[in-house]
Protein backbone atom coordinates (compact mmCIF):
# COMPACT_ATOMS: atom_id res chain seq x y z
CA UNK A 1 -12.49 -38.18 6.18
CA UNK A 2 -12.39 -34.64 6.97
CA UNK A 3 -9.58 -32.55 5.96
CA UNK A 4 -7.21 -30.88 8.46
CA UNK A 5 -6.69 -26.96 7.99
CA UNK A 6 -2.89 -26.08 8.99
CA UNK A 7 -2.65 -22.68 9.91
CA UNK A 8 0.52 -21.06 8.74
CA UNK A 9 2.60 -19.17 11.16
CA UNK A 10 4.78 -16.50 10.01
CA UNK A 11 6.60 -13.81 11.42
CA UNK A 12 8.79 -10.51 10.38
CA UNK A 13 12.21 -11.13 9.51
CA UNK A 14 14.17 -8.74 12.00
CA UNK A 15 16.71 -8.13 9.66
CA UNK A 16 14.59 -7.38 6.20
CA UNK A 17 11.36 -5.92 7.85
CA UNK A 18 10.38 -2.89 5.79
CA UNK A 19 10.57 0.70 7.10
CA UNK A 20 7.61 2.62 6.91
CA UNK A 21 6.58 6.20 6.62
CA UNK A 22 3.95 7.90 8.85
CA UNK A 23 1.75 9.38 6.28
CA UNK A 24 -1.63 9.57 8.78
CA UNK A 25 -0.33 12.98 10.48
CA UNK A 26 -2.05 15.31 8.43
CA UNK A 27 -5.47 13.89 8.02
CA UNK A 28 -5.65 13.49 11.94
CA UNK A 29 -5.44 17.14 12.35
CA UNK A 30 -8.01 17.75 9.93
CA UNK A 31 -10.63 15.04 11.74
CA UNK A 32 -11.60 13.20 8.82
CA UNK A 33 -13.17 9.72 9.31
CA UNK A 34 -11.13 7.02 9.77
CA UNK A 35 -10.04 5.47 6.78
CA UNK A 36 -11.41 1.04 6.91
CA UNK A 37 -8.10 0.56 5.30
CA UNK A 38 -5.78 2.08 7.89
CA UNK A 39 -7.71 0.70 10.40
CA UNK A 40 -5.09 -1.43 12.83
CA UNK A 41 -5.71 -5.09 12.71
CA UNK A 42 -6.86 -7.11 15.87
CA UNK A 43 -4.38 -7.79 18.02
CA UNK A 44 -3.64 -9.52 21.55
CA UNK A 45 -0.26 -8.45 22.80
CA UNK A 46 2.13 -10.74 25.12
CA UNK A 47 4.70 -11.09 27.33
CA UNK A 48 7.80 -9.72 25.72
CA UNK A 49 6.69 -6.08 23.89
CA UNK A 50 5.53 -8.13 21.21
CA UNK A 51 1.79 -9.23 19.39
CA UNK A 52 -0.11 -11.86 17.77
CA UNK A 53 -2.53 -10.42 15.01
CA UNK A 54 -6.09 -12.10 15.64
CA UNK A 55 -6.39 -14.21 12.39
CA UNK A 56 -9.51 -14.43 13.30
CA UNK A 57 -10.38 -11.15 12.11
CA UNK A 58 -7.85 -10.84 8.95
CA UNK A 59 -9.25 -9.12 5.81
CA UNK A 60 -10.69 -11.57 3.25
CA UNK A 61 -9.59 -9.29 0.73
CA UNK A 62 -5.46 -9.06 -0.22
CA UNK A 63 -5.46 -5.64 -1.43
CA UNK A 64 -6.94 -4.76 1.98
CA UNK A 65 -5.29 -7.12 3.69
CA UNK A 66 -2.27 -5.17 2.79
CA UNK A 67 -3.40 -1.40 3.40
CA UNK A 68 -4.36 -2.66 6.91
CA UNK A 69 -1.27 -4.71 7.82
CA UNK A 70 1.17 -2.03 6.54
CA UNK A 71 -1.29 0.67 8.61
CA UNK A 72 -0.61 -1.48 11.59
CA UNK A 73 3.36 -2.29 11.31
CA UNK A 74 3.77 1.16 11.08
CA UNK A 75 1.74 2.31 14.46
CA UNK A 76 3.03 -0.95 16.09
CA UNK A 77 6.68 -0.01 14.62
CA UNK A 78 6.49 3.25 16.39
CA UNK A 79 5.20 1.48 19.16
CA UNK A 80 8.11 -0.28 20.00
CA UNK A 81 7.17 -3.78 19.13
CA UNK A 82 9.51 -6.45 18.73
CA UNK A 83 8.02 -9.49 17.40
CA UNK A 84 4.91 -9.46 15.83
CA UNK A 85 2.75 -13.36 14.92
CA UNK A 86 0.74 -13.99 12.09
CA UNK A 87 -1.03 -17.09 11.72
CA UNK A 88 -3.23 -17.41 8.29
CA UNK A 89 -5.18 -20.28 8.23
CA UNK A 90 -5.38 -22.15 5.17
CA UNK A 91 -8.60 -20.90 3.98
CA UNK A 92 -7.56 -16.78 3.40
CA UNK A 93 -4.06 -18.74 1.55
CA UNK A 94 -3.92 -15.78 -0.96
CA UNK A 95 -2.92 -13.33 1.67
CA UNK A 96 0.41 -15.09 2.37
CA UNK A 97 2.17 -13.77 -0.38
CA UNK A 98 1.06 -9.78 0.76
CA UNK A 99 2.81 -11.19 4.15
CA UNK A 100 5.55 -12.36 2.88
CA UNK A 101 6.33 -9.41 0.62
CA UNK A 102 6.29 -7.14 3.25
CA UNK A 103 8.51 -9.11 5.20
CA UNK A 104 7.28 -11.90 6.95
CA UNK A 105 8.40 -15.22 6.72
């Protein structure tokens, strides 16, 4: 029989999600290509000033799983989001402990 893949869903805890620094603002004024690793993830935003991050299109990669997700809390921080979803399936597993250690659950 075939097996079943579970996604995992996680989500920021409100009251431990880290703070991050804008560090981009210099580099923009100097019109440098875009860095692939601060590149903001895929996204598809709802109802309540919150987003679900397209797992879809995740990073296979942790380390740049992690430059892009921290590149993206921090514009969707400023952004005003509230709640932002992350569903990994179970076959990129070794990018749930980047999520958790920056504060997802």
């Amino acid at each position: 029989s075939a097996s079943q893949h579970q996604p995992m869903n996680l989500h920021p805890a409100t009251e431990n999600t880290p703070a991050l620094a804008a560090t981009n603002a210099e580099s923009a004024s100097q019109h440098q290509p875009i860095d692939p690793a601060t590149q903001v993830l895929s996204f598809t935003p709802d109802l309540y000033s919150g987003l679900s991050i397209k797992s879809s299109d995740l990073p296979t990669s942790p380390l740049e799983f992690q430059q892009r997700l921290a590149a993206s809390l921090e514009v969707w921080k400023a952004q005003g989001k509230r709640g932002i979803w992350l569903t990994i399936p179970s076959d990129l597993a070794e990018l749930v402990p980047v999520a958790v250690k920056m504060g997802f659950s």
